[in-house]
Protein backbone atom coordinates (compact mmCIF):
# COMPACT_ATOMS: atom_id res chain seq x y z
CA UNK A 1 0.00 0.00 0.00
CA UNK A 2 1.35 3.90 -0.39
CA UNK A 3 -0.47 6.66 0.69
CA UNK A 4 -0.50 9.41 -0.69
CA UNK A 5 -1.23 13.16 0.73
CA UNK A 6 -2.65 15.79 -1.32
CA UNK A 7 -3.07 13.02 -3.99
CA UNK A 8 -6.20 14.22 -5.33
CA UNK A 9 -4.25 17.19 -5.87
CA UNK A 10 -2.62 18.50 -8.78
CA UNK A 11 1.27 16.59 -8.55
CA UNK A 12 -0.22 14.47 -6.36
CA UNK A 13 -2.84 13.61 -8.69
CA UNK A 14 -0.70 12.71 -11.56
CA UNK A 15 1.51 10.66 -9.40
CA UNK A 16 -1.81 8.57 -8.79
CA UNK A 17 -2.39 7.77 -12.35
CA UNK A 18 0.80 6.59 -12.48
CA UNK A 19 1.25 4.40 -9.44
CA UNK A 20 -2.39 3.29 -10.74
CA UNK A 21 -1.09 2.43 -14.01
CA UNK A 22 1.51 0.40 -12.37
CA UNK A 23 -1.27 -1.78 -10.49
CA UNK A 24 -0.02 -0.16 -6.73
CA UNK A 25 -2.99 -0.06 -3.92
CA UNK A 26 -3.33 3.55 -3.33
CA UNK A 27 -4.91 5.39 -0.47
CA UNK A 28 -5.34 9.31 -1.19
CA UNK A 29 -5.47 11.68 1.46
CA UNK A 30 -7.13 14.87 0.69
CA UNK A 31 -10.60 16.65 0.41
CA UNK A 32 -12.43 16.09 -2.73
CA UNK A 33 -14.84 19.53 -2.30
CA UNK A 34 -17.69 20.46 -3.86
CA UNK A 35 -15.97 21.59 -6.97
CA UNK A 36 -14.65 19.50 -9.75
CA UNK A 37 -11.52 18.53 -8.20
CA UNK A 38 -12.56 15.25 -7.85
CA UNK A 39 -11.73 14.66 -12.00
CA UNK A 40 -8.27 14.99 -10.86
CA UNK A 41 -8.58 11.09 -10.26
CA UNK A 42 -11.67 10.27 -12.01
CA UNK A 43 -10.05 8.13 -14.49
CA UNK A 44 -7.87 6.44 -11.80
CA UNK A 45 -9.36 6.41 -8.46
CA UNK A 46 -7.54 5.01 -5.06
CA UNK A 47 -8.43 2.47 -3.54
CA UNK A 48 -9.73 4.29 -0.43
CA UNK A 49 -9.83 7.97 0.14
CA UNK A 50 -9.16 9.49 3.32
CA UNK A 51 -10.05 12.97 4.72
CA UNK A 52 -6.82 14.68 6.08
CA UNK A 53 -7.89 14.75 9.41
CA UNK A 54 -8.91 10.95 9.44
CA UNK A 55 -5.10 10.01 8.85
CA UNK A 56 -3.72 10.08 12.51
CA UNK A 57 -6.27 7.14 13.16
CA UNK A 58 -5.96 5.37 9.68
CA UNK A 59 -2.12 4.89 10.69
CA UNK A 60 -3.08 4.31 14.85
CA UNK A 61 -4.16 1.09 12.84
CA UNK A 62 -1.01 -0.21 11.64
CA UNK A 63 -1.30 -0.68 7.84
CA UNK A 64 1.37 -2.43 6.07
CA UNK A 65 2.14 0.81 3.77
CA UNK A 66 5.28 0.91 1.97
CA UNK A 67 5.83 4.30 1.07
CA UNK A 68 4.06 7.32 1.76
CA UNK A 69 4.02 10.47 -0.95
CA UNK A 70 3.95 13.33 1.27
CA UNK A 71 2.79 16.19 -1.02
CA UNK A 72 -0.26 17.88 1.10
CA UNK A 73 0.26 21.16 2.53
CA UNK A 74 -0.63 24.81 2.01
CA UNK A 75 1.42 25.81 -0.67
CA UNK A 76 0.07 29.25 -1.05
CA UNK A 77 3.08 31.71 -1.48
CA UNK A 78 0.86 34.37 -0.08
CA UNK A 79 -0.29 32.37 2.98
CA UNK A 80 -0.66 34.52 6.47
CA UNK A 81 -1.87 31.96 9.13
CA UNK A 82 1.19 30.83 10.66
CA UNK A 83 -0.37 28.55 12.70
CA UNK A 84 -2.14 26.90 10.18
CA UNK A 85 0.66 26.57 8.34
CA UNK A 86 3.11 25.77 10.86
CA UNK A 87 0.56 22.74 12.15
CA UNK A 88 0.03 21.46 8.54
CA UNK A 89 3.36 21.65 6.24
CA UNK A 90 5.77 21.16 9.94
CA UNK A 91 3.81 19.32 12.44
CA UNK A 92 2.20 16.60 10.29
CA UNK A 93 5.30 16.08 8.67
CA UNK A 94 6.93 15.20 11.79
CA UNK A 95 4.58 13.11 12.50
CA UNK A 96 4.52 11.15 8.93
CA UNK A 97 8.43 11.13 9.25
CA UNK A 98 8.26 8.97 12.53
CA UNK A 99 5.50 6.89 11.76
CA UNK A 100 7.30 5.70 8.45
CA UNK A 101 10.92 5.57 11.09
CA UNK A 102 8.88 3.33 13.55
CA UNK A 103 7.02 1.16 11.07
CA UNK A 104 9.51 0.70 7.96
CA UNK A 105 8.02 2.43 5.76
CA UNK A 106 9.52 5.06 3.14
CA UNK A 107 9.01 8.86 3.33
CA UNK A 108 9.41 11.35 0.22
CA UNK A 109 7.99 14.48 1.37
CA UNK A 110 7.76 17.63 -0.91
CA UNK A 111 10.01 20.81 -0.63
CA UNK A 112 10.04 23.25 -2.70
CA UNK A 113 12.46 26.16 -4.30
CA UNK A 114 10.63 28.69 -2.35
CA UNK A 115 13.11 27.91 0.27
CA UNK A 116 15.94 29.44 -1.79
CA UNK A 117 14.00 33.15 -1.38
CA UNK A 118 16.05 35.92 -2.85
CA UNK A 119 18.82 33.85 -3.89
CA UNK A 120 19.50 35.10 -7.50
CA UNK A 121 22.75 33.18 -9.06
CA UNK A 122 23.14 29.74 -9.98
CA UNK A 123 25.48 28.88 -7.38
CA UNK A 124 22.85 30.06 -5.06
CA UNK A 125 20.48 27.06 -5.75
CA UNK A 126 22.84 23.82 -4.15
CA UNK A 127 20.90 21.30 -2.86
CA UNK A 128 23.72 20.38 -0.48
CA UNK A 129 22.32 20.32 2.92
CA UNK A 130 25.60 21.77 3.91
CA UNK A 131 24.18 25.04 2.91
CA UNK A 132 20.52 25.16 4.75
CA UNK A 133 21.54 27.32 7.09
CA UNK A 134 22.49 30.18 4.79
CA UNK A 135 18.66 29.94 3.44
CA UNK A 136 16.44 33.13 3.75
CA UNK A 137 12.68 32.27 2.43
CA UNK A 138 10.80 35.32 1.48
CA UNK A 139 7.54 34.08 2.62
CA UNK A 140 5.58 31.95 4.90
CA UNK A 141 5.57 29.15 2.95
CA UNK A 142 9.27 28.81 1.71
CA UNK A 143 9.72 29.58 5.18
CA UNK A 144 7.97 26.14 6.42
CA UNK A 145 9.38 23.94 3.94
CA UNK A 146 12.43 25.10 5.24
CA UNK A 147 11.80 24.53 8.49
CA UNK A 148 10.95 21.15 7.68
CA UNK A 149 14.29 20.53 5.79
CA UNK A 150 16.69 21.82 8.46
CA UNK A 151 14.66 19.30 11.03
CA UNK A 152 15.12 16.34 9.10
CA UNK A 153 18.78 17.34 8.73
CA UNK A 154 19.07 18.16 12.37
CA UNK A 155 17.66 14.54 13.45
CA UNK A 156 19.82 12.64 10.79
CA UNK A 157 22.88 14.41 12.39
CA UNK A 158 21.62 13.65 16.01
CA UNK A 159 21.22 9.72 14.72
CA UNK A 160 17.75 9.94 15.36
CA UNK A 161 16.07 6.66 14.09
CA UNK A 162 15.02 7.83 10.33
CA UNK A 163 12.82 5.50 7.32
CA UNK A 164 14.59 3.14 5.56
CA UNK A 165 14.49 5.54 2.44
CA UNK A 166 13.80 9.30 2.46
CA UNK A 167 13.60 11.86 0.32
CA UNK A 168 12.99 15.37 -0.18
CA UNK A 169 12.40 17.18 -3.53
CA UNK A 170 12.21 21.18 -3.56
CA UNK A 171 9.88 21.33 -6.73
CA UNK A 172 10.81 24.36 -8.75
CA UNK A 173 7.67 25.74 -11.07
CA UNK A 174 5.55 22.75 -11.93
CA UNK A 175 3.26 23.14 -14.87
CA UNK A 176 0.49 20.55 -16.47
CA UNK A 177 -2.30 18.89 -16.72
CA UNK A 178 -5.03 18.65 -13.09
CA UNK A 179 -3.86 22.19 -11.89
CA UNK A 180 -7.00 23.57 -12.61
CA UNK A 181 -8.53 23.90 -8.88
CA UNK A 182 -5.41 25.72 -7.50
CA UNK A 183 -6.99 29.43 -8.07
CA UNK A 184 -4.59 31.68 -7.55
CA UNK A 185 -1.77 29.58 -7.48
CA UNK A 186 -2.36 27.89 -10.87
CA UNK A 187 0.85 28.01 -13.33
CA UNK A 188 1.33 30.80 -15.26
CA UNK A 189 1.23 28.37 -18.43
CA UNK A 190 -2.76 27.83 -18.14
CA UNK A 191 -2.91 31.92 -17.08
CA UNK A 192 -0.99 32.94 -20.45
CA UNK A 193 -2.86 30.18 -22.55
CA UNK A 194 -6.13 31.65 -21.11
CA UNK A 195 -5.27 34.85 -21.81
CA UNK A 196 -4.47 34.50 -25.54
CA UNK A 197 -7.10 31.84 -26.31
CA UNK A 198 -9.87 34.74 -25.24
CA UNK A 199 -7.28 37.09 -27.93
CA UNK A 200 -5.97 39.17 -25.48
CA UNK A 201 -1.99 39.88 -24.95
CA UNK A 202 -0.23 37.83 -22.23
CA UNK A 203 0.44 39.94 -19.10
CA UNK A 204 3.83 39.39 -17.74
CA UNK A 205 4.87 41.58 -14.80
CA UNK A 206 7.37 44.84 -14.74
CA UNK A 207 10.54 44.19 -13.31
CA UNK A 208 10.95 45.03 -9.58
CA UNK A 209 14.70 44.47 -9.83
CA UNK A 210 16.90 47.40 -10.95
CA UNK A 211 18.51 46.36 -14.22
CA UNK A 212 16.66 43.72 -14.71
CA UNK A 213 14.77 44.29 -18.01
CA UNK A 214 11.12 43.73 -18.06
CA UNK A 215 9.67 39.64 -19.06
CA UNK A 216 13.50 38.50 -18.41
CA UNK A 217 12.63 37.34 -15.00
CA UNK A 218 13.57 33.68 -15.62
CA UNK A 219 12.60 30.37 -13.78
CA UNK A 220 13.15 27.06 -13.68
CA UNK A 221 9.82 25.83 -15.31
CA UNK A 222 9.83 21.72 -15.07
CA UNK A 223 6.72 19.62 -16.66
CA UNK A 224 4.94 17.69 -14.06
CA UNK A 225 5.34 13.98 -16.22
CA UNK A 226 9.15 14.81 -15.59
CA UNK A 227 8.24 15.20 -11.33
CA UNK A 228 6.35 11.98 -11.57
CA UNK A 229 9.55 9.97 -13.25
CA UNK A 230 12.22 11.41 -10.18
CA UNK A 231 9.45 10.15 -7.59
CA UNK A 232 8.80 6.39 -9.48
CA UNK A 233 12.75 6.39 -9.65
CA UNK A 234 12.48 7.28 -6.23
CA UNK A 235 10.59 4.29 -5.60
CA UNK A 236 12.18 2.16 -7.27
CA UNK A 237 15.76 2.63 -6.00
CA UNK A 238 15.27 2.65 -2.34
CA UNK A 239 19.13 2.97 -1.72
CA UNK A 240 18.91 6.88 -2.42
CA UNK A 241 18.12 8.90 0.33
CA UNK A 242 18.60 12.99 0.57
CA UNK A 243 17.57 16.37 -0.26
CA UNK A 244 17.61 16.76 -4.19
CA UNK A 245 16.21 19.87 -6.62
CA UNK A 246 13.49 18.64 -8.25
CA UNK A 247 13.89 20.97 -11.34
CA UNK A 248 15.40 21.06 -15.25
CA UNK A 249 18.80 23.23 -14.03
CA UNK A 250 17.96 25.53 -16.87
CA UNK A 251 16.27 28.64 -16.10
CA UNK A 252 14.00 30.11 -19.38
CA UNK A 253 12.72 33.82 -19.24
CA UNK A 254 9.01 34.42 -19.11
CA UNK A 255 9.28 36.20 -22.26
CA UNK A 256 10.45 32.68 -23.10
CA UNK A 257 7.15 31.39 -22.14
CA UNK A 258 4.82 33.69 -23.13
CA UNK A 259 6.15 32.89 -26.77
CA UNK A 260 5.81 28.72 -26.26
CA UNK A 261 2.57 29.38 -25.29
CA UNK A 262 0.92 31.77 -28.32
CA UNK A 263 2.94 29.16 -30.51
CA UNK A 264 1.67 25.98 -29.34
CA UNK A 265 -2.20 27.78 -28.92
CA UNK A 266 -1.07 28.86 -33.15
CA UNK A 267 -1.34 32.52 -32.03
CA UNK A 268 0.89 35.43 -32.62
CA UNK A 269 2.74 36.75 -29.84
CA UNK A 270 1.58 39.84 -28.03
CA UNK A 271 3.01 40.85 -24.37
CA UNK A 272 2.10 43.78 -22.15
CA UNK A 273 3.57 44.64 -19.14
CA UNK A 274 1.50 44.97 -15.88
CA UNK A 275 2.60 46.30 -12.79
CA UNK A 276 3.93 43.75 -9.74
CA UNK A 277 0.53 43.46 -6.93
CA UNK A 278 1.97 44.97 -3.84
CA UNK A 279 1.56 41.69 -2.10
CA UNK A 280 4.24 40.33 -4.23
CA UNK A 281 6.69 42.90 -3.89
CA UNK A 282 9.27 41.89 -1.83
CA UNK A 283 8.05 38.41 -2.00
CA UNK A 284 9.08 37.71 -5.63
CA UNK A 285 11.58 35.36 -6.93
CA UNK A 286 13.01 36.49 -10.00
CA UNK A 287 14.94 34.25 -10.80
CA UNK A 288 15.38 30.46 -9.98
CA UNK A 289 17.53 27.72 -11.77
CA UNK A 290 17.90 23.89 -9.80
CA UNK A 291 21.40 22.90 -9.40
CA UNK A 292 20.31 19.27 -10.61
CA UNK A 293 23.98 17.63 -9.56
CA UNK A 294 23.12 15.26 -6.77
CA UNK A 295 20.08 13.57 -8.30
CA UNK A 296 22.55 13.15 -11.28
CA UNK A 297 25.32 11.73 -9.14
CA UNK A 298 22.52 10.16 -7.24
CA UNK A 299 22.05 8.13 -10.42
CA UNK A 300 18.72 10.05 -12.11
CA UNK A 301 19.93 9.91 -15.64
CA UNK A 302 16.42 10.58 -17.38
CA UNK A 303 16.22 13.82 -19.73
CA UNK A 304 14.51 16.53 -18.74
CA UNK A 305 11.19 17.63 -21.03
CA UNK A 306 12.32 21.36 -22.60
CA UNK A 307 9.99 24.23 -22.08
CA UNK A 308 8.90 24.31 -25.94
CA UNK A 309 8.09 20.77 -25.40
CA UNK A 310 6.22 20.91 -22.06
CA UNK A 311 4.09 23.65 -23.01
CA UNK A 312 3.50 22.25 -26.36
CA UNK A 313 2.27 18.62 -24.93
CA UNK A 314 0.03 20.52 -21.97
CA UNK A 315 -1.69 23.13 -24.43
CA UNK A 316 -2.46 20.66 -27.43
CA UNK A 317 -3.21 17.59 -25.36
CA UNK A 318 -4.54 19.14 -22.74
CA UNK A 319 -5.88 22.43 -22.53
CA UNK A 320 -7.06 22.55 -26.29
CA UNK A 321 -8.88 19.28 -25.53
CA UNK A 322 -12.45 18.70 -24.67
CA UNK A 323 -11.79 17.00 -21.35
CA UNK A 324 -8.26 18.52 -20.16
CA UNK A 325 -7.81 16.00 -17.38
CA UNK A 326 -5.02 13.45 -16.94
């Protein structure tokens, strides 16, 4: 059995069709809503579903899980309950890591490259968790996935008992196919393609960064098949533990994609500029690029899906398509 949190999600989702695909007994935990989040798995449903807050008794049972996905949190860049946050993304991972370190189970958790904040240079974006210290999120949420990381390095220094395998993966910008509940936070792929299906320019933000010219803001966009192959090759070589990027190591301009997308929708391309919210400010990354050398040495050898290609396959297979849905 592996459970997985935040599986009816959108990552979490598409690592369900896959696990599915492979014949694996699944339990999701998440909330399904009254919205239409629920076709995030309609064509590949666990075998059980579990509300988030049923979990802490599911596991007071002592199922024989294997792994457990731990992708469920509040992932909101702009989140402001601390204590919300601090008791979903820190506390329940805690607990998940000892439950797997007690019952022999496997743990790969989600990070993300929010925890890199203002960093702006390549060099900046190691992996090593030599370097965790010298991290400064810009927000609440970097901030707790952070937290998170320096614990489980903290424990594995102290000898603390740990899972067999672990693994944390600081997702850069994730883009595809069953992001379409995430509001707000949705990728800015399905923003720009919306934006010039309907014939309107795509809207990139002004610079905030002196120098910096406008649309060459740049980040590390990675296609979410290419997230779901580092967490089956996760599974599937349970001698690799550690912190890894989880991201293409090349960093493309938004200019960059604001052109794949008018391409792959066959439009022409048309940018304005809009000013940066103020809630942003301050907040913004503007640039992010994953230092992808310890999965390599780590033994991930698998090519990484280019941006042309990514947004290609997600607007023509998915978007443009009747039922977008994986």
């Amino acid at each position: 059995m592996i459970i997985i949190t935040g599986g009816a999600g959108f990552i979490g989702s598409c690592l369900q069709a896959a696990l599915r695909a492979r014949g694996e007994e699944t339990v999701v935990v998440d909330w399904l809503g009254t919205g239409d989040k629920w076709r995030n798995v309609a064509r590949h449903a666990p075998d059980r579903l579990l509300a988030p807050e049923a979990l802490d008794d599911f596991l007071a049972t002592r199922p024989y899980v294997t792994a457990i996905f731990h992708l469920g949190a509040i992932s909101e860049t702009t989140a402001r309950d601390g204590d919300l946050v601090w008791r979903t993304n820190i506390d329940l991972s805690t607990r998940l890591w000892d439950w797997c370190a007690r019952n022999g189970a496997r743990f790969i958790y989600a990070s993300s490259a929010a925890t890199y904040g203002g960093a702006d240079r390549p060099e900046q974006f190691s992996d090593d968790p030599a370097g965790l210290e010298a991290l400064r999120p810009l927000n609440l949420y970097g901030w707790s996935k952070h937290v998170f990381d320096r614990q489980v390095a903290a424990r594995l220094e102290r000898g603390s008992v740990a899972p067999p395998q672990w693994a944390g993966l600081k997702f850069f910008n994730v883009y595809g196919p069953n992001e379409y509940h995430k509001g707000k936070m949705i990728s800015v792929v399905k923003v720009k393609y919306d934006e010039v299906r309907q014939g309107l320019p795509a809207r990139l933000f002004r610079s905030d960064v002196a120098g910096l010219a406008d649309g060459a803001q740049a980040r590390d966009f990675i296609w979410v098949g290419d997230v779901v192959n580092v967490m089956l090759w996760l599974l599937d070589t349970p001698g690799v533990s550690g912190l890894f990027n989880c991201g293409t190591g090349v960093a493309r301009t938004y200019l960059d994609l604001a052109r794949a997308v008018c391409n792959a929708a066959g439009r022409p391309c048309q940018v304005d500029f809009v000013d940066m919210p103020d809630a942003l400010r301050g907040q913004y990354q503007s640039y992010t690029c994953a230092d992808m050398t310890r999965l390599r040495t780590a033994g991930y050898t698998r090519p990484f899906t280019s941006l042309e290609d990514g947004v290609r396959r997600y607007v023509q297979d998915y978007l443009a398509a009747a039922d977008p849905y994986l």
